[in-house]
C-alpha atoms as a PDB file:
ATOM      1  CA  UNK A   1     -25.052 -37.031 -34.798  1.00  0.00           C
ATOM      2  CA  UNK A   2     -22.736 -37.051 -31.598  1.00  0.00           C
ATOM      3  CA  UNK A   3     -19.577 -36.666 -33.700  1.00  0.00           C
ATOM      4  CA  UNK A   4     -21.099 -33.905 -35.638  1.00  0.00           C
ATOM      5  CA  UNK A   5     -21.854 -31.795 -32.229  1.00  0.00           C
ATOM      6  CA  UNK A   6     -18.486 -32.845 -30.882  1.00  0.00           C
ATOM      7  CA  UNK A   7     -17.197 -31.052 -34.083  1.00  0.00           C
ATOM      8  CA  UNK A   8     -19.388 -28.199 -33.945  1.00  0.00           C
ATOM      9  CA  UNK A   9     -17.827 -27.829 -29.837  1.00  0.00           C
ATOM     10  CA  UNK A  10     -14.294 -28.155 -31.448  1.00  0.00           C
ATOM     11  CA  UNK A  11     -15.227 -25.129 -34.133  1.00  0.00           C
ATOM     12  CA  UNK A  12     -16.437 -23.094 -31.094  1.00  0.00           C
ATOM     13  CA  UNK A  13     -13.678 -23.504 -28.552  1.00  0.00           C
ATOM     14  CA  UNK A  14     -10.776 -22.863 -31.413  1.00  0.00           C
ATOM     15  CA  UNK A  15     -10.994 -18.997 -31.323  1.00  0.00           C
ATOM     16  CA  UNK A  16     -10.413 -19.198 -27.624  1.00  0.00           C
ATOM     17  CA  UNK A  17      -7.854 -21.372 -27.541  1.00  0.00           C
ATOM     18  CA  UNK A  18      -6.033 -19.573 -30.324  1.00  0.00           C
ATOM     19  CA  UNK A  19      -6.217 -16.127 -28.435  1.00  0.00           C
ATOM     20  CA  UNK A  20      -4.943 -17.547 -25.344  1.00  0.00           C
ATOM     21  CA  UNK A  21      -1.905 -16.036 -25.423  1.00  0.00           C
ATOM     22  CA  UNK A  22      -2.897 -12.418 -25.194  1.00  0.00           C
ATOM     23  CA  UNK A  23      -1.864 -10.586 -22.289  1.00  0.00           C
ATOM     24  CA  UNK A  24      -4.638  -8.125 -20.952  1.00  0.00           C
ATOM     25  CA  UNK A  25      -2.917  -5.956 -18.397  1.00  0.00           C
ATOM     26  CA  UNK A  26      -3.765  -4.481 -15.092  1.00  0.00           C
ATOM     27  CA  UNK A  27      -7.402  -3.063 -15.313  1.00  0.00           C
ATOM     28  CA  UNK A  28      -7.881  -1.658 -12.002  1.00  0.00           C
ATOM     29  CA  UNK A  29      -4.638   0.848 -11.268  1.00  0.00           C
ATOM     30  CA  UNK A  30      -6.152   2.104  -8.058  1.00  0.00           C
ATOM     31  CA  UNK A  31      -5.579  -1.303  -6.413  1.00  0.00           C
ATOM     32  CA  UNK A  32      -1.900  -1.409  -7.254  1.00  0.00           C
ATOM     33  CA  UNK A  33      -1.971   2.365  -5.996  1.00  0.00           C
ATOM     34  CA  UNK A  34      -3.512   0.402  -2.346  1.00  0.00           C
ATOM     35  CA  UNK A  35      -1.056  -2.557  -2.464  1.00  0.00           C
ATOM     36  CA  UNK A  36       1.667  -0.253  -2.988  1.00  0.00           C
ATOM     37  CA  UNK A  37       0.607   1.646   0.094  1.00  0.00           C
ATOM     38  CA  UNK A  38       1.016  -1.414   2.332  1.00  0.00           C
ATOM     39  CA  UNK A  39       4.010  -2.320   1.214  1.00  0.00           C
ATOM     40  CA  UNK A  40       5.552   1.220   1.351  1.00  0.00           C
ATOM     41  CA  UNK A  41       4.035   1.407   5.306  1.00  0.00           C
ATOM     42  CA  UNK A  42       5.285  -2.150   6.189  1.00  0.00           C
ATOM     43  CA  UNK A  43       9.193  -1.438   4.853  1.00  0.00           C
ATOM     44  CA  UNK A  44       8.790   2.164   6.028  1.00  0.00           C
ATOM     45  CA  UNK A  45       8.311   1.320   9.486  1.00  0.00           C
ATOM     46  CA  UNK A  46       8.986  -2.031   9.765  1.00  0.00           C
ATOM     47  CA  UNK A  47      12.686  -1.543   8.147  1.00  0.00           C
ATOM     48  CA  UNK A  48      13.954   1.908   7.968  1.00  0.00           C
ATOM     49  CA  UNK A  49      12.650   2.212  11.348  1.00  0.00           C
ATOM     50  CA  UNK A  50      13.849  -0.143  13.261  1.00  0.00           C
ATOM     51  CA  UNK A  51      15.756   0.500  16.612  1.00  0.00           C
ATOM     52  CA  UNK A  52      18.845  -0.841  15.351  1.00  0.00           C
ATOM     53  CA  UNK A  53      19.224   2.212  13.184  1.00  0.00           C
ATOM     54  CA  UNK A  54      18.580   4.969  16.351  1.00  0.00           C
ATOM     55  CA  UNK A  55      20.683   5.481  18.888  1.00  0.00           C
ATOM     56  CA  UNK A  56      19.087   3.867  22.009  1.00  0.00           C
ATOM     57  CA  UNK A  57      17.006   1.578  20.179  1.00  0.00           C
ATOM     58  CA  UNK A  58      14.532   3.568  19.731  1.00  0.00           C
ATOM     59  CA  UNK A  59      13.508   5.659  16.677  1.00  0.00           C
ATOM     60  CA  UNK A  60      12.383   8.697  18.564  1.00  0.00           C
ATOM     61  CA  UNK A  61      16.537   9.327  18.465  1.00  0.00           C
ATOM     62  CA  UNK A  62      19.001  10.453  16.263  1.00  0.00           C
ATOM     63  CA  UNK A  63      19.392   8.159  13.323  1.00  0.00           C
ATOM     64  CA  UNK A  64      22.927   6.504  13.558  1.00  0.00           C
ATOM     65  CA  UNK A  65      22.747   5.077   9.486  1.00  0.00           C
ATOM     66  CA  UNK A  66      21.673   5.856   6.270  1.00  0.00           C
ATOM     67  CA  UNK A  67      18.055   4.378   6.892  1.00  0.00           C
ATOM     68  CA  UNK A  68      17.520   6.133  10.001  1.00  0.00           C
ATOM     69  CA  UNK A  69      18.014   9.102   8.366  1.00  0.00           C
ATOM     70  CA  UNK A  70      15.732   8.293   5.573  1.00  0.00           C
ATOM     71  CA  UNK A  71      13.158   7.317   8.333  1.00  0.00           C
ATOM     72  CA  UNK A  72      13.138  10.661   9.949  1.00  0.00           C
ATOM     73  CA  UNK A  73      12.108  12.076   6.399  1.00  0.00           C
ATOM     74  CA  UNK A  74       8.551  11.701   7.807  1.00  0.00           C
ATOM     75  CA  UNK A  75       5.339  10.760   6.845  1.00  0.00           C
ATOM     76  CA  UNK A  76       5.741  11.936   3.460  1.00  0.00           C
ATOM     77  CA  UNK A  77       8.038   9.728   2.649  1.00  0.00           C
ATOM     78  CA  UNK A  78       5.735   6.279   2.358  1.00  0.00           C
ATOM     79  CA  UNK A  79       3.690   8.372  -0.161  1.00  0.00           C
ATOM     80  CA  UNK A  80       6.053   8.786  -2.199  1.00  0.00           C
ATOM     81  CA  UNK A  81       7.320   5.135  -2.314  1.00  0.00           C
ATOM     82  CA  UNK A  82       3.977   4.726  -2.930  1.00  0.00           C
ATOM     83  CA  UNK A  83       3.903   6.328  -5.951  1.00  0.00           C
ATOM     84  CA  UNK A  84       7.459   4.711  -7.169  1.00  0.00           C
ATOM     85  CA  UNK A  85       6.023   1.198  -6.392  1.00  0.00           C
ATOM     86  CA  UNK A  86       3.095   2.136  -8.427  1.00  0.00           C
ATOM     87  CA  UNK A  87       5.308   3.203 -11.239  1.00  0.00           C
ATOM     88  CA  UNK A  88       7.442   0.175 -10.940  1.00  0.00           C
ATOM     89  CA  UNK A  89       4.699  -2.059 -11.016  1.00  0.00           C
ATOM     90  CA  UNK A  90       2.854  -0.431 -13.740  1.00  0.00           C
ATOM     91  CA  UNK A  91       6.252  -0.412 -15.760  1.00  0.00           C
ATOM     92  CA  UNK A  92       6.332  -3.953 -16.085  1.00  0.00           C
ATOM     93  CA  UNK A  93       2.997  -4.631 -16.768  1.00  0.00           C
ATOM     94  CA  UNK A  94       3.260  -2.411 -19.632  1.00  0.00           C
ATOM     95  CA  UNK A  95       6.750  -3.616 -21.027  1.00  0.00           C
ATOM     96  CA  UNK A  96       4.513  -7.565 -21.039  1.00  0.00           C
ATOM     97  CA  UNK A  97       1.860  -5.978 -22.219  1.00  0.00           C
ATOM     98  CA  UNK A  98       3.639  -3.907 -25.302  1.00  0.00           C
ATOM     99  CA  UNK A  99       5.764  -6.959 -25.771  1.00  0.00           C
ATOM    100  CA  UNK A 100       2.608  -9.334 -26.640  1.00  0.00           C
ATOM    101  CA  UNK A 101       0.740  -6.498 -28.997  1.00  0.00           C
ATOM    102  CA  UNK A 102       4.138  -6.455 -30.816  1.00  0.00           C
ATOM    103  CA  UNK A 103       3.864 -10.255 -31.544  1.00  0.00           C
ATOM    104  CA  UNK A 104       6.193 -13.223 -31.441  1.00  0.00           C
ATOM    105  CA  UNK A 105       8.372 -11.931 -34.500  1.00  0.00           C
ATOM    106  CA  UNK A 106       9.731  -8.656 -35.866  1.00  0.00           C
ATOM    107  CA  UNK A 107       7.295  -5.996 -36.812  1.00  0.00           C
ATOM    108  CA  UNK A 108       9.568  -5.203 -39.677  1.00  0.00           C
ATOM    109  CA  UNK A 109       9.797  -8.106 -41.109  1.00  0.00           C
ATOM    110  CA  UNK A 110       5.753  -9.097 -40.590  1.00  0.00           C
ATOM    111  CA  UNK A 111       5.388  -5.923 -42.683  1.00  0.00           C
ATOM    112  CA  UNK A 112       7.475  -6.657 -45.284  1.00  0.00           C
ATOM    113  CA  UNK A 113       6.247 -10.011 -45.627  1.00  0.00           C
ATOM    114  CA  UNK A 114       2.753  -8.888 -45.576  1.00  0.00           C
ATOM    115  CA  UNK A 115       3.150  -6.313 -48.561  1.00  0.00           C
ATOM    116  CA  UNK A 116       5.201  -8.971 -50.904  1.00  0.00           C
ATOM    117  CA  UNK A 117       2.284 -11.409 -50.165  1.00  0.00           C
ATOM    118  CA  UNK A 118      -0.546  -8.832 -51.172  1.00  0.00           C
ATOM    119  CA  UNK A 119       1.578  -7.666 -54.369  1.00  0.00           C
ATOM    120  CA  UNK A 120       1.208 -11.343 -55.654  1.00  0.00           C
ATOM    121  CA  UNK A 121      -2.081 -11.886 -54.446  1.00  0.00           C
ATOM    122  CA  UNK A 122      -1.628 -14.455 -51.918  1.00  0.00           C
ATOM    123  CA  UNK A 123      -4.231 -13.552 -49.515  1.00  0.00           C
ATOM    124  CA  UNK A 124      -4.151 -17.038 -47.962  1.00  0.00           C
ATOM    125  CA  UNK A 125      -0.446 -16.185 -46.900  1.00  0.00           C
ATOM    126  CA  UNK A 126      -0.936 -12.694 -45.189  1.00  0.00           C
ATOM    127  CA  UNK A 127      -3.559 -14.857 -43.239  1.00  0.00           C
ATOM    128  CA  UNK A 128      -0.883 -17.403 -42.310  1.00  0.00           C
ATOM    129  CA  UNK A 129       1.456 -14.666 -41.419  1.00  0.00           C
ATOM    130  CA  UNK A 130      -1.114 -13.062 -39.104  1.00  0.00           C
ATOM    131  CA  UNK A 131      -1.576 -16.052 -37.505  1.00  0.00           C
ATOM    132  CA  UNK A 132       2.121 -16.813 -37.073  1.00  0.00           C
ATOM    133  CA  UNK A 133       2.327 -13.249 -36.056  1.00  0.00           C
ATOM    134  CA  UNK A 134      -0.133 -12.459 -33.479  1.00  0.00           C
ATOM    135  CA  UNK A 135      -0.070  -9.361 -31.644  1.00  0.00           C
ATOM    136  CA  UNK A 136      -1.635  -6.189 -32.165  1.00  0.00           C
ATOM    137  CA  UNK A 137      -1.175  -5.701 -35.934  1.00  0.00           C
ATOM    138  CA  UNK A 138      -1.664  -9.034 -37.127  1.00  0.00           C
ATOM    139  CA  UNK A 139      -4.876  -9.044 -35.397  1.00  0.00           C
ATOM    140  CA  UNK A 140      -6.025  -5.440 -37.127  1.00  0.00           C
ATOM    141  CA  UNK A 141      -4.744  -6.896 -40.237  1.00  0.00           C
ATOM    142  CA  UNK A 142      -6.261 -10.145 -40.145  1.00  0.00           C
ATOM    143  CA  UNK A 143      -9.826  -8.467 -39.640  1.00  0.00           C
ATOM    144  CA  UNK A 144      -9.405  -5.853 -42.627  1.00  0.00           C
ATOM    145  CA  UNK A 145      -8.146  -9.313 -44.468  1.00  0.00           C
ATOM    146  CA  UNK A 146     -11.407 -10.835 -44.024  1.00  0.00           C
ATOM    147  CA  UNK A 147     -12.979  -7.618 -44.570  1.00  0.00           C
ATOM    148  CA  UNK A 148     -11.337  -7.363 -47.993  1.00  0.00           C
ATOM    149  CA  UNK A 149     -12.540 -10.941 -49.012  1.00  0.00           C
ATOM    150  CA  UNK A 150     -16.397 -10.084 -48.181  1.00  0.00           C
ATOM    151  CA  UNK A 151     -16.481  -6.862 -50.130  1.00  0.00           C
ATOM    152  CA  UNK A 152     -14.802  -8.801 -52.701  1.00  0.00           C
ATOM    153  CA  UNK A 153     -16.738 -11.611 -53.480  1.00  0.00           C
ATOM    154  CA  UNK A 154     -19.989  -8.688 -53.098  1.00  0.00           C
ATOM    155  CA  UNK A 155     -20.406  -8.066 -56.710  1.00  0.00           C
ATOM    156  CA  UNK A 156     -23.284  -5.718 -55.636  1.00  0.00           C
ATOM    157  CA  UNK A 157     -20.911  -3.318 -54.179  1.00  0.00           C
ATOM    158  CA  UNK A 158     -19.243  -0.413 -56.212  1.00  0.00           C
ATOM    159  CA  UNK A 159     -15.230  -0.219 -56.392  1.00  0.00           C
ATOM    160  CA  UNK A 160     -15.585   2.892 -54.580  1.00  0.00           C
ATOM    161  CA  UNK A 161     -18.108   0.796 -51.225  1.00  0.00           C
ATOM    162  CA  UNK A 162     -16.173  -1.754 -51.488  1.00  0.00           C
ATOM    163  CA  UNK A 163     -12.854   0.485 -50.969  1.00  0.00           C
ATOM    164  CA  UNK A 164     -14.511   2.387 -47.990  1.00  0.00           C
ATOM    165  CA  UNK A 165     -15.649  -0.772 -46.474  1.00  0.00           C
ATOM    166  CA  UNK A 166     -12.103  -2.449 -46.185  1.00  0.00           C
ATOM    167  CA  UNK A 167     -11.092   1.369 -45.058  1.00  0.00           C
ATOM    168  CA  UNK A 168     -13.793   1.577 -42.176  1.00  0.00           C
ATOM    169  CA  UNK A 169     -13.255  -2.420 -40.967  1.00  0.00           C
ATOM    170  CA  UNK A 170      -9.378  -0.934 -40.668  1.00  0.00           C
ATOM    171  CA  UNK A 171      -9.871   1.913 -38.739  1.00  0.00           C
ATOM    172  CA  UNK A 172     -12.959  -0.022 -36.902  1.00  0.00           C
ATOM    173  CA  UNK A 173     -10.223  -2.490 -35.638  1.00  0.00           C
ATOM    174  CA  UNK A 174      -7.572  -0.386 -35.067  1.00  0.00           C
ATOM    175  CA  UNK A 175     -10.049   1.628 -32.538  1.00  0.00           C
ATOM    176  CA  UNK A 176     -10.557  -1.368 -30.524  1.00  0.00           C
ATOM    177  CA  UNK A 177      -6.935  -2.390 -30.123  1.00  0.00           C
ATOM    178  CA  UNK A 178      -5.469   0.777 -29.205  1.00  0.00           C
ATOM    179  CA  UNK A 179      -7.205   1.137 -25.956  1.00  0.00           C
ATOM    180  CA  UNK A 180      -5.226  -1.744 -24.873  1.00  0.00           C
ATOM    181  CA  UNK A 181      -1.718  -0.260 -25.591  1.00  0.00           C
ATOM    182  CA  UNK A 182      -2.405   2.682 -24.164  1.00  0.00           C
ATOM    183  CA  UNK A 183      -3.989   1.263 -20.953  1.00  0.00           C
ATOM    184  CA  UNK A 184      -2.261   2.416 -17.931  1.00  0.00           C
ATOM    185  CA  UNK A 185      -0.330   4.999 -19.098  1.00  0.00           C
ATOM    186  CA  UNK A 186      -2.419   8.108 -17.860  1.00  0.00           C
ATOM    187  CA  UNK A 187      -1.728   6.898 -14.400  1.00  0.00           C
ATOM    188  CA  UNK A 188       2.253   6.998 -14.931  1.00  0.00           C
ATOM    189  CA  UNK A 189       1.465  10.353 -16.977  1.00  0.00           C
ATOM    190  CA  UNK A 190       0.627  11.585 -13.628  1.00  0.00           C
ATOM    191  CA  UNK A 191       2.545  10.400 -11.504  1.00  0.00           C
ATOM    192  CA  UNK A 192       5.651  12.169 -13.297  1.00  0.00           C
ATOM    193  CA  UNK A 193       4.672  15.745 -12.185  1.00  0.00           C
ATOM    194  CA  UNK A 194       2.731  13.894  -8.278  1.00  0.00           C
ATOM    195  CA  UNK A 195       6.237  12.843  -7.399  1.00  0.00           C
ATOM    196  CA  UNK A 196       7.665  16.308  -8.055  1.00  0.00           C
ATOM    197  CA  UNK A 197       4.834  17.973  -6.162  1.00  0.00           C
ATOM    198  CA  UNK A 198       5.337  15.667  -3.200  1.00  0.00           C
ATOM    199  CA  UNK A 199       8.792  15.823  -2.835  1.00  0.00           C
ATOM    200  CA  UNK A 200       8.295  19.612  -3.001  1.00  0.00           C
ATOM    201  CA  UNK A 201       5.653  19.321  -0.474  1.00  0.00           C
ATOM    202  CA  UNK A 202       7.725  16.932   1.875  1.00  0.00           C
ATOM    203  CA  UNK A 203      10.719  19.441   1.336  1.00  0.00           C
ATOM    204  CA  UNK A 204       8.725  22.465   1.992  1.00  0.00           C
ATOM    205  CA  UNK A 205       7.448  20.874   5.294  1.00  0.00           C
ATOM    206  CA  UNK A 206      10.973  19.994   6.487  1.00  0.00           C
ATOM    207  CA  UNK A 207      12.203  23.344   5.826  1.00  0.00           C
ATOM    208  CA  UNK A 208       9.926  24.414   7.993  1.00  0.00           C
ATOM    209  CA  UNK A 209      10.735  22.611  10.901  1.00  0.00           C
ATOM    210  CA  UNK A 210      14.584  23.883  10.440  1.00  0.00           C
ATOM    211  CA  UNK A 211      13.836  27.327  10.253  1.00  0.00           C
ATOM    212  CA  UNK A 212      11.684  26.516  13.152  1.00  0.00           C
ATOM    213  CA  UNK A 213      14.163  24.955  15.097  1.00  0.00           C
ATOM    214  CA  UNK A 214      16.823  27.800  14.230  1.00  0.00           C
ATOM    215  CA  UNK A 215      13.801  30.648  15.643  1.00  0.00           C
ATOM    216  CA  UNK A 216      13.360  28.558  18.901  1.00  0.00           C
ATOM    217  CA  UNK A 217      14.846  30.978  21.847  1.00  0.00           C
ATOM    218  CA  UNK A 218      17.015  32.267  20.313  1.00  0.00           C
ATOM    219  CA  UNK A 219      19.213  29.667  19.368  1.00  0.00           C
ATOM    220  CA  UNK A 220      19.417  26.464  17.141  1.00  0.00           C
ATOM    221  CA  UNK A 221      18.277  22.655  18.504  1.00  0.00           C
ATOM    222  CA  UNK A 222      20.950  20.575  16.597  1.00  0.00           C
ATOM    223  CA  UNK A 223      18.635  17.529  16.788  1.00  0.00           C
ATOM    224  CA  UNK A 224      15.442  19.684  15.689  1.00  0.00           C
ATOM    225  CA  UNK A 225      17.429  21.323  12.932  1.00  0.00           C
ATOM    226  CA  UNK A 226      19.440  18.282  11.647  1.00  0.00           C
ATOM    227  CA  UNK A 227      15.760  16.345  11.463  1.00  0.00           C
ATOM    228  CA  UNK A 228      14.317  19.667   9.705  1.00  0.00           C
ATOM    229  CA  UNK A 229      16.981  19.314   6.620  1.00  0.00           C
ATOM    230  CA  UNK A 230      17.118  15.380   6.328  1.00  0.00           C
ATOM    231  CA  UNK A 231      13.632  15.679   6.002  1.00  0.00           C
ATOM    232  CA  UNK A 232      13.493  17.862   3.294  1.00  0.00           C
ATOM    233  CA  UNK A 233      16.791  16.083   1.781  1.00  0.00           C
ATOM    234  CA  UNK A 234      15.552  12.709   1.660  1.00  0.00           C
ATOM    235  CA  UNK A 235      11.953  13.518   0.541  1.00  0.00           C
ATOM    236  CA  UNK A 236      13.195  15.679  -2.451  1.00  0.00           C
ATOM    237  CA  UNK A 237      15.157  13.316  -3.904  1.00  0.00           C
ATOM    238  CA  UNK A 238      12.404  10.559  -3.540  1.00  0.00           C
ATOM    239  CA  UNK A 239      10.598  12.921  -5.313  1.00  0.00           C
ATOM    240  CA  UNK A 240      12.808  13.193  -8.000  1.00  0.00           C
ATOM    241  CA  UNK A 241      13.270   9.790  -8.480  1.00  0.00           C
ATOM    242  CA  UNK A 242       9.837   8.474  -8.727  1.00  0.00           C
ATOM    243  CA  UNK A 243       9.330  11.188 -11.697  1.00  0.00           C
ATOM    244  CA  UNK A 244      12.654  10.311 -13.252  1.00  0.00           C
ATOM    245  CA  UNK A 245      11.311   6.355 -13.601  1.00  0.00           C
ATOM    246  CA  UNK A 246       7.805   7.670 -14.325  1.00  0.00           C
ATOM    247  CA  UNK A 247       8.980  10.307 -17.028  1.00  0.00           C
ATOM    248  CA  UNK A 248      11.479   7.176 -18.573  1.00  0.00           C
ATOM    249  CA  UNK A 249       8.441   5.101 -18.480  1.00  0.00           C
ATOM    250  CA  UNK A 250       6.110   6.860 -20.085  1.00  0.00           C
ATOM    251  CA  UNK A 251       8.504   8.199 -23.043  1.00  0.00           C
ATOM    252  CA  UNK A 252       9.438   4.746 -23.880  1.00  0.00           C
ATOM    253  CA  UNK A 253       5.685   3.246 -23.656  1.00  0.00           C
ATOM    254  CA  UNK A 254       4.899   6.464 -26.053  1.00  0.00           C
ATOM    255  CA  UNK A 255       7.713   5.789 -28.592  1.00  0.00           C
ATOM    256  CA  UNK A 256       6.774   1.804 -28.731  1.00  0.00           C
ATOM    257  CA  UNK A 257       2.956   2.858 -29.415  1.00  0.00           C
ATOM    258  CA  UNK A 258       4.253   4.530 -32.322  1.00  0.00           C
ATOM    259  CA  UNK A 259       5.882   2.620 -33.404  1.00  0.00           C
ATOM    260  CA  UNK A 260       2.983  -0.197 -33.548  1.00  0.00           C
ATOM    261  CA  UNK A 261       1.017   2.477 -34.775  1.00  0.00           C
ATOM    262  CA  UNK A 262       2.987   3.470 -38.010  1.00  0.00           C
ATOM    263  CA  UNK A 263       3.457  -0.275 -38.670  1.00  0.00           C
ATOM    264  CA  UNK A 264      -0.738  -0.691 -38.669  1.00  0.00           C
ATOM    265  CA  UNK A 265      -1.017   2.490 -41.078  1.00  0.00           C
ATOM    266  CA  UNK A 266       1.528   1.119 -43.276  1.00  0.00           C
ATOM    267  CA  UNK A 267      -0.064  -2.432 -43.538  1.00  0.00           C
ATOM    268  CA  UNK A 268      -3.676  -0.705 -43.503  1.00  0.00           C
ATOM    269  CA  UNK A 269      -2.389   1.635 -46.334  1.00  0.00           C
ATOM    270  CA  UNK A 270      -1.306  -1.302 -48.386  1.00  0.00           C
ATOM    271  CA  UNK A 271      -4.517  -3.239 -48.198  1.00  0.00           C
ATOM    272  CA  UNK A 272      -5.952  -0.705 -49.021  1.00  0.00           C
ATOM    273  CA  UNK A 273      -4.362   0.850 -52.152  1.00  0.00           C
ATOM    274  CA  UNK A 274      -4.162  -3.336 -52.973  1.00  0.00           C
ATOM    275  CA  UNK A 275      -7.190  -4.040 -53.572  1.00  0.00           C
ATOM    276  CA  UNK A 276      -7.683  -0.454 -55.358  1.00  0.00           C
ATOM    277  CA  UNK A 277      -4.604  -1.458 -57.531  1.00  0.00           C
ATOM    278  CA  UNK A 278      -6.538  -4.603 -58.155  1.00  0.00           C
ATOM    279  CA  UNK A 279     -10.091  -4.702 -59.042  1.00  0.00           C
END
């Protein structure tokens, strides 16, 4: 009796142990939004201004290096590193994250090793592949697999229910995976036109205080006017290349999904017209 229930615990505990490997991403966006914030504040202030880049020690003066100048970009400028940390961050997550749906071979080759085993019938060896496989696919295409052996064995089904029941368990697990690879990718969506629109914004703002310092009686405060434009300099080109990593980002996430996509129609398609072909 004990060995029976320690094999009955075994049975249980093997599904977990087999998915184990799956990589779930970063739910919660708005927290790497927050940590990204910190950091951005602590290097903002804590290294770009620093007194050893102002003359006099002190970073109420004229910047004297490269980071001094990028310090008197102003306030705008943590926000945006904010936003480029964020896309950073979420970058990676995404390139593990795509990497694991995509499985520990080549997609290519799971396919094509997937439709010779259903053209001679050997529905035990697309399961073996899938497991091999994992990922994304294998997993939609191990649950139409097992699909296909109920409604098979269901002699009280008609071709035609047995055909849409393999066709809704496909598209049934195909809806639940693709939240996953597409997890995420809103936020960077965003962020491609939010770092154009802040740049703009901090540009805008250090116009301003040029034009200002240019109006002041008369004549033009070289300190004033100098901060004005390196303002405006260094926040538009923060600007531009938050959205330039966001905009890579989210084109190449896009183009992978697609290509995960077309490979789970094209093994879906192939169950399907297999076991039309068939019975």
């Amino acid at each position: 009796m004990e060995t029976n229930q320690k094999t009955v615990n075994a049975s249980k505990k093997a599904p977990a142990s087999k998915k184990a490997y799956e990589f779930k991403g970063i739910r919660m966006a708005w927290l790497v939004l927050v940590i990204s914030y910190v950091v951005a504040m602590v290097i903002f202030h804590g290294v770009f201004g620093a007194g050893s880049h102002f003359t006099g020690g002190d970073n109420n003066n004229n910047p004297i290096d490269l980071m001094g100048s990028i310090y008197k970009g102003g306030f705008i400028v943590p926000i945006i590193w904010t936003l480029f940390l964020t896309v950073a961050v979420l970058t990676i997550e995404r390139l593990i994250a795509l990497m694991t749906a995509s499985g520990k071979g080549s997609l290519v080759k799971f396919v094509e090793a997937t439709r010779k085993a259903l053209d001679n019938k050997d529905l035990d060896g697309v399961k073996k592949l899938c497991d091999k496989q994992g990922g994304v696919v294998a997993n939609v295409v191990g649950a139409t697999l097992q699909k296909y052996k109920e409604v098979e064995s269901d002699s009280s089904l008609t071709k035609e229910q047995q055909v849409l029941g393999i066709q809704k368990a496909l598209d049934e697990a195909t809806a639940l995976e693709m939240p996953s690879l597409q997890q995420n990718l809103p936020v960077i969506a965003t962020i491609v036109t939010l770092g154009v629109l802040t740049g703009l914004l901090g540009t805008v703002i250090g116009m301003i205080k040029s034009f200002s310092a240019l109006s002041a009686g008369g004549g033009a405060d070289s300190a004033e006017l100098s901060r004005g434009i390196s303002e405006a300099l260094v926040n538009t080109a923060s600007g531009i290349a938050t959205s330039a990593l966001a905009v890579v980002a989210y084109n190449y996430f896009t183009a992978r999904i697609d290509k995960l996509t077309y490979s789970l129609d094209e093994v879906g398609f192939t169950l399907v017209q297999n076991f039309s072909a068939t019975h």
